[in-house]
Protein backbone atom coordinates (compact mmCIF):
# COMPACT_ATOMS: atom_id res chain seq x y z
CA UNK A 1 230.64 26.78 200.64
CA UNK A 2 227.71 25.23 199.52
CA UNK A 3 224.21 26.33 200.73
CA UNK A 4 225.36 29.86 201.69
CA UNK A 5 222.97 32.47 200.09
CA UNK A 6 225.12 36.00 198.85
CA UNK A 7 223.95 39.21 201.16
CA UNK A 8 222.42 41.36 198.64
CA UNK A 9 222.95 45.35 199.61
CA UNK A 10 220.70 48.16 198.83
CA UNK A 11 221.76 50.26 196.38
CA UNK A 12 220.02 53.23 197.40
CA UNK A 13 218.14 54.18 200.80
CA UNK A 14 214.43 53.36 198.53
CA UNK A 15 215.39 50.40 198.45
CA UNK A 16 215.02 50.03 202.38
CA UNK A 17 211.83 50.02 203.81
CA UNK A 18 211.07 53.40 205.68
CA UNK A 19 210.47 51.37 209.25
CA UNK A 20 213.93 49.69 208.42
CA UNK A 21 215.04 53.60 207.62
CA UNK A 22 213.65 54.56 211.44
CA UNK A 23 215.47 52.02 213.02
CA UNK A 24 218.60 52.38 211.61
CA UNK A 25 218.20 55.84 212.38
CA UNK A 26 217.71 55.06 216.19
CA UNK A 27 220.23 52.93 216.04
CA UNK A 28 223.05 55.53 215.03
CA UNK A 29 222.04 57.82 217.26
CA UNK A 30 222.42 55.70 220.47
CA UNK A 31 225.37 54.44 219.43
CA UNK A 32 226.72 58.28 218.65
CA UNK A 33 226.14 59.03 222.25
CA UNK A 34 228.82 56.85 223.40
CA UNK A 35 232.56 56.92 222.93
CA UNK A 36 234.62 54.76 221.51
CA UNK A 37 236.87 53.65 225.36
CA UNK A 38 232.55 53.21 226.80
CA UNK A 39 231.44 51.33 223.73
CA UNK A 40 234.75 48.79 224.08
CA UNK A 41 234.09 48.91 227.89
CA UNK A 42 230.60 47.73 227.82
CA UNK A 43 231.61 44.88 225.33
CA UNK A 44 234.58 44.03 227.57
CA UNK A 45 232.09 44.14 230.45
CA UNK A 46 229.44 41.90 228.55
CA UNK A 47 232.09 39.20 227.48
CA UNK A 48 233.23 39.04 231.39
CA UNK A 49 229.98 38.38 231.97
CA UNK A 50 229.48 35.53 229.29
CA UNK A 51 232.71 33.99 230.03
CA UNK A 52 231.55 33.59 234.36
CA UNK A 53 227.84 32.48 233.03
CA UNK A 54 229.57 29.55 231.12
CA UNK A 55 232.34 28.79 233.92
CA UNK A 56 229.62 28.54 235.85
CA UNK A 57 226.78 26.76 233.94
CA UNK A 58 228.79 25.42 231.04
CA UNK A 59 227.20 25.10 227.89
CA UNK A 60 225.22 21.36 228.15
CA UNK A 61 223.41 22.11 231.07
CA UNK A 62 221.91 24.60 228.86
CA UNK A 63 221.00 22.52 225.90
CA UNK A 64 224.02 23.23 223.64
CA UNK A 65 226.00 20.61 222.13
CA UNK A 66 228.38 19.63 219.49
CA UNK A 67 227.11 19.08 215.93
CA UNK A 68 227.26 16.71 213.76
């Protein structure tokens, strides 16, 4: 595909910026305090939850629309 720029990965963590470091950090550990079944429930729960917001609003009474 033309356009598409490659996703370049850090070869080492000094390559990351120490904020980036902290946050990535954070990250892990909330996610570590949940398990695997509450992690897939909340994303179950969360696509519910999309799925009524669009039955209910749709998608072009919200300014989205087909491109071209």
């Amino acid at each position: 595909m033309a356009g598409k720029k490659a996703i370049i990965y850090p070869r080492s963590l000094k390559e990351i910026s120490l904020r980036r470091r902290r946050q990535l950090a954070e990250d892990l550990l909330w996610f570590s305090k949940y398990s695997p079944v509450e992690r897939l429930e909340y994303v179950d729960r969360e696509w519910e939850q999309t799925q009524r917001f669009i039955e209910t609003f749709g998608f072009r009474k919200h300014g989205t629309r087909e491109r071209n």
